[in-house]
N, C-alpha and C. Protein backbone atom coordinates (compact mmCIF):
# COMPACT_ATOMS: atom_id res chain seq x y z
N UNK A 1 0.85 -1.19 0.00
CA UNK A 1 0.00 0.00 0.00
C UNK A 1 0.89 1.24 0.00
N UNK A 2 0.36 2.42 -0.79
CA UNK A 2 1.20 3.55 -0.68
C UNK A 2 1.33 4.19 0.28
N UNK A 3 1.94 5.00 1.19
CA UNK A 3 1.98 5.63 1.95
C UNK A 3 1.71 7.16 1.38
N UNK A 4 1.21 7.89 2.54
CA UNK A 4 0.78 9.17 2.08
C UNK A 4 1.12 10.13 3.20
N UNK A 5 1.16 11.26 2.89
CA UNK A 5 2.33 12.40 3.73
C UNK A 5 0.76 12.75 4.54
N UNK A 6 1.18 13.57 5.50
CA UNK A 6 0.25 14.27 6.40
C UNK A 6 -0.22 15.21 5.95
N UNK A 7 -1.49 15.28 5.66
CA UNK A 7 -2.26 16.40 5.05
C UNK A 7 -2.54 15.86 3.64
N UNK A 8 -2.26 15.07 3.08
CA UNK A 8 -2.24 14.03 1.59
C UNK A 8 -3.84 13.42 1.67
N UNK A 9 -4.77 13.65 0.71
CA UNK A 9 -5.81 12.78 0.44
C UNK A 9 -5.50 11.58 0.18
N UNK A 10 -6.27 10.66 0.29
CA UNK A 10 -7.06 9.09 -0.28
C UNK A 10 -7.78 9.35 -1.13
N UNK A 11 -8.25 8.95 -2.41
CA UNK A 11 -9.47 9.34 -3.16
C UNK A 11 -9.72 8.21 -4.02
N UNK A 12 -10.99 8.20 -4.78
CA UNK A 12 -11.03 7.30 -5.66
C UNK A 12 -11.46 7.96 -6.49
N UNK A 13 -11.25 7.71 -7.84
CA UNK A 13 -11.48 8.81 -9.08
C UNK A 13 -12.29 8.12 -9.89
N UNK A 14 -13.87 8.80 -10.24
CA UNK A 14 -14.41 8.17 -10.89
C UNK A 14 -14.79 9.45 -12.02
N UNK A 15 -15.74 8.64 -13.02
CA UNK A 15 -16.26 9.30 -13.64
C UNK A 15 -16.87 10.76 -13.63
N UNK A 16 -16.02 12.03 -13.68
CA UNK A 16 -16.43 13.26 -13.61
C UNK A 16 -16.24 13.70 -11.83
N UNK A 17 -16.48 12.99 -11.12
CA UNK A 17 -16.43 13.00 -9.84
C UNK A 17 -15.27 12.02 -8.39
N UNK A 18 -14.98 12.45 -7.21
CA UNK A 18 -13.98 12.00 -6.83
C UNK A 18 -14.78 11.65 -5.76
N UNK A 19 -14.31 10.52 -5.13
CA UNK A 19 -14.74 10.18 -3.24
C UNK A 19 -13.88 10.20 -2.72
N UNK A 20 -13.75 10.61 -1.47
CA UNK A 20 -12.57 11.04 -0.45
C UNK A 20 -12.42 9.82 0.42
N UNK A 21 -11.54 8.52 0.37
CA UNK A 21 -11.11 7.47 1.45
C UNK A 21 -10.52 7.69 2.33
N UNK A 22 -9.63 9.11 2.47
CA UNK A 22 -9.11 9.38 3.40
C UNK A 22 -9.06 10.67 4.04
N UNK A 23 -9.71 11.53 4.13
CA UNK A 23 -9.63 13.35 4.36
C UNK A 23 -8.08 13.72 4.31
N UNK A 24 -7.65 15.16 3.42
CA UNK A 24 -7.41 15.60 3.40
C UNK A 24 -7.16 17.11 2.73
N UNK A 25 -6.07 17.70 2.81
CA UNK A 25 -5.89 18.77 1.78
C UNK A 25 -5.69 18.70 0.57
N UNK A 26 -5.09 18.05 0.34
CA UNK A 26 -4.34 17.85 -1.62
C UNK A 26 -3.95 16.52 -1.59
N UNK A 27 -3.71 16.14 -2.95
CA UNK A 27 -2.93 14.86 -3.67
C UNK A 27 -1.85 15.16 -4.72
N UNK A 28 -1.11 14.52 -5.08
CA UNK A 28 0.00 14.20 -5.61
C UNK A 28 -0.02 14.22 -7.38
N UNK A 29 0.04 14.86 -8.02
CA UNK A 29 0.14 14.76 -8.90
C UNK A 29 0.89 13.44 -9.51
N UNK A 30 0.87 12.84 -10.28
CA UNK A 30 1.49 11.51 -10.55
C UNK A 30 2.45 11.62 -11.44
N UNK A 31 2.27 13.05 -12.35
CA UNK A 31 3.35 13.25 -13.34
C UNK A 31 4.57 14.04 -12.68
N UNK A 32 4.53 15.37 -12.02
CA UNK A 32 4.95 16.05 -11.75
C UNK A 32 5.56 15.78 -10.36
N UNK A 33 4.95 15.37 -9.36
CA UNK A 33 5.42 15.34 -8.22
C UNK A 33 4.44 16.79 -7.04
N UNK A 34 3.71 17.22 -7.28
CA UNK A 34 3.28 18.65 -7.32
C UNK A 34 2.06 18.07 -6.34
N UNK A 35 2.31 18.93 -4.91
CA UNK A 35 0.19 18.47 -4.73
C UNK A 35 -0.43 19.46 -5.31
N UNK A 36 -1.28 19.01 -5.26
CA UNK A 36 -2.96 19.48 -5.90
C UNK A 36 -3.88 19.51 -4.98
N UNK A 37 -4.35 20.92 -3.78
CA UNK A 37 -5.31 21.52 -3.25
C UNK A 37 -6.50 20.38 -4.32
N UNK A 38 -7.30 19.97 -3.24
CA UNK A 38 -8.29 19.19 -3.42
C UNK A 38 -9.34 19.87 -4.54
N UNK A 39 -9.41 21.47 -4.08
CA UNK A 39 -10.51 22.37 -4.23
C UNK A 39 -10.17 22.87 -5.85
N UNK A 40 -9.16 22.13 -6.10
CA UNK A 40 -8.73 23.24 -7.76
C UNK A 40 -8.39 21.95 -8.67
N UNK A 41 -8.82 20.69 -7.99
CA UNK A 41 -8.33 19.16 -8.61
C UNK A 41 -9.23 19.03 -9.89
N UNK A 42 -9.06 19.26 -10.95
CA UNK A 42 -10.01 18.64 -12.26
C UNK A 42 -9.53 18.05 -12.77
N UNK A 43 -8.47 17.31 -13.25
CA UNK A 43 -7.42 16.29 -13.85
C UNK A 43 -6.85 15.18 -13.32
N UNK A 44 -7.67 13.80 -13.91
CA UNK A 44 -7.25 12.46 -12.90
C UNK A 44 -7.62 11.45 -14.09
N UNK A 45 -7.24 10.41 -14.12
CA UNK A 45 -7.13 9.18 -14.92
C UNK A 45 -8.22 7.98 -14.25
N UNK A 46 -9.51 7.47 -14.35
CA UNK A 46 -10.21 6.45 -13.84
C UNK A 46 -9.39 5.29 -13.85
N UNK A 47 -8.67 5.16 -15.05
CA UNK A 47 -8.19 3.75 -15.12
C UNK A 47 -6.80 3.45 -14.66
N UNK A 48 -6.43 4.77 -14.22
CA UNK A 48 -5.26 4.81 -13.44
C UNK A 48 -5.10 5.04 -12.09
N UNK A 49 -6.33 6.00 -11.68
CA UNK A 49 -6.98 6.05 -10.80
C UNK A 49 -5.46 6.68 -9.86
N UNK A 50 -5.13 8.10 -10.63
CA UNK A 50 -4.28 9.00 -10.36
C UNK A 50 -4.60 10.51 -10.83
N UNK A 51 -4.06 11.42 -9.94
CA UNK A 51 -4.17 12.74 -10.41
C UNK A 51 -3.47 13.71 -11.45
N UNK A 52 -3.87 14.25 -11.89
CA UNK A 52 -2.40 15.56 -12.57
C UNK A 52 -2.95 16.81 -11.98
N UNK A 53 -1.79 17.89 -12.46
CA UNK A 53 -2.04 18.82 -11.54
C UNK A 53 -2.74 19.85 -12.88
N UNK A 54 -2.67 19.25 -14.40
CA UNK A 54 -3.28 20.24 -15.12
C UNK A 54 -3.33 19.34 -16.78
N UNK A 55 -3.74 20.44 -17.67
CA UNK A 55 -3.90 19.49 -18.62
C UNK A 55 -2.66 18.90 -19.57
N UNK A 56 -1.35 19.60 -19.65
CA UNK A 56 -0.21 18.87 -19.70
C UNK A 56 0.19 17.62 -19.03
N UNK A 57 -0.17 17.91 -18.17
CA UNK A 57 0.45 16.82 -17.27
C UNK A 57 -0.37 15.12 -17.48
N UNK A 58 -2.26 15.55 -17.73
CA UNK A 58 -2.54 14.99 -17.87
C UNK A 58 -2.44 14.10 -20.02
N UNK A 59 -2.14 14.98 -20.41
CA UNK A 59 -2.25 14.24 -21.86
C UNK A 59 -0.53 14.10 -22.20
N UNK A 60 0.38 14.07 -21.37
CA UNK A 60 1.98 13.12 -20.88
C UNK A 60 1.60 12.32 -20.54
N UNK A 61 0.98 11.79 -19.52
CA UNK A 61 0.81 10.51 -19.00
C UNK A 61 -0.05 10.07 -20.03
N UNK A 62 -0.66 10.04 -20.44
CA UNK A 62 -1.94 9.12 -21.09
C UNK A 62 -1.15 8.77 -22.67
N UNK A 63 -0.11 9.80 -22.80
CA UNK A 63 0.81 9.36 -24.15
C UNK A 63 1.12 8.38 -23.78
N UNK A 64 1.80 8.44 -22.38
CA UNK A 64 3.42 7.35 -22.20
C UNK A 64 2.24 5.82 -21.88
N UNK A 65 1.28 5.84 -21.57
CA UNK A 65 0.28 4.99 -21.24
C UNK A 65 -0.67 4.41 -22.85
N UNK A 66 0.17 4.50 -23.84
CA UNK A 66 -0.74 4.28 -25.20
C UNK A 66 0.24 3.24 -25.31
């Protein structure tokens, strides 16, 4: 299981919408390394079921993932 820093969300990323497994402030961007304030999060992968912190970040990963 991953470990997660203090103040780091849990989430599960679904379709258009997120559920919170663990409360917190932000998550991790998966490309960048960068958190991402919960409140400004619109960029995440279902089937990866990871965040980005924007739309670069998100259409890099989904290249390197083709």
């Amino acid at each position: 299981m991953t470990q997660t820093a203090p103040g780091q969300a849990t989430l599960h990323y679904g379709d258009g919408e997120f559920v919170v497994l663990k409360p917190g402030r932000y998550v991790t961007c998966a490309v960048s390394g960068r958190g991402i304030p919960l409140e400004i999060l619109r960029y995440w992968s279902v089937s990866l079921q990871e965040a980005y912190a924007g739309p670069d970040e998100a259409f890099k990963r989904l290249a390197q993932a083709d």
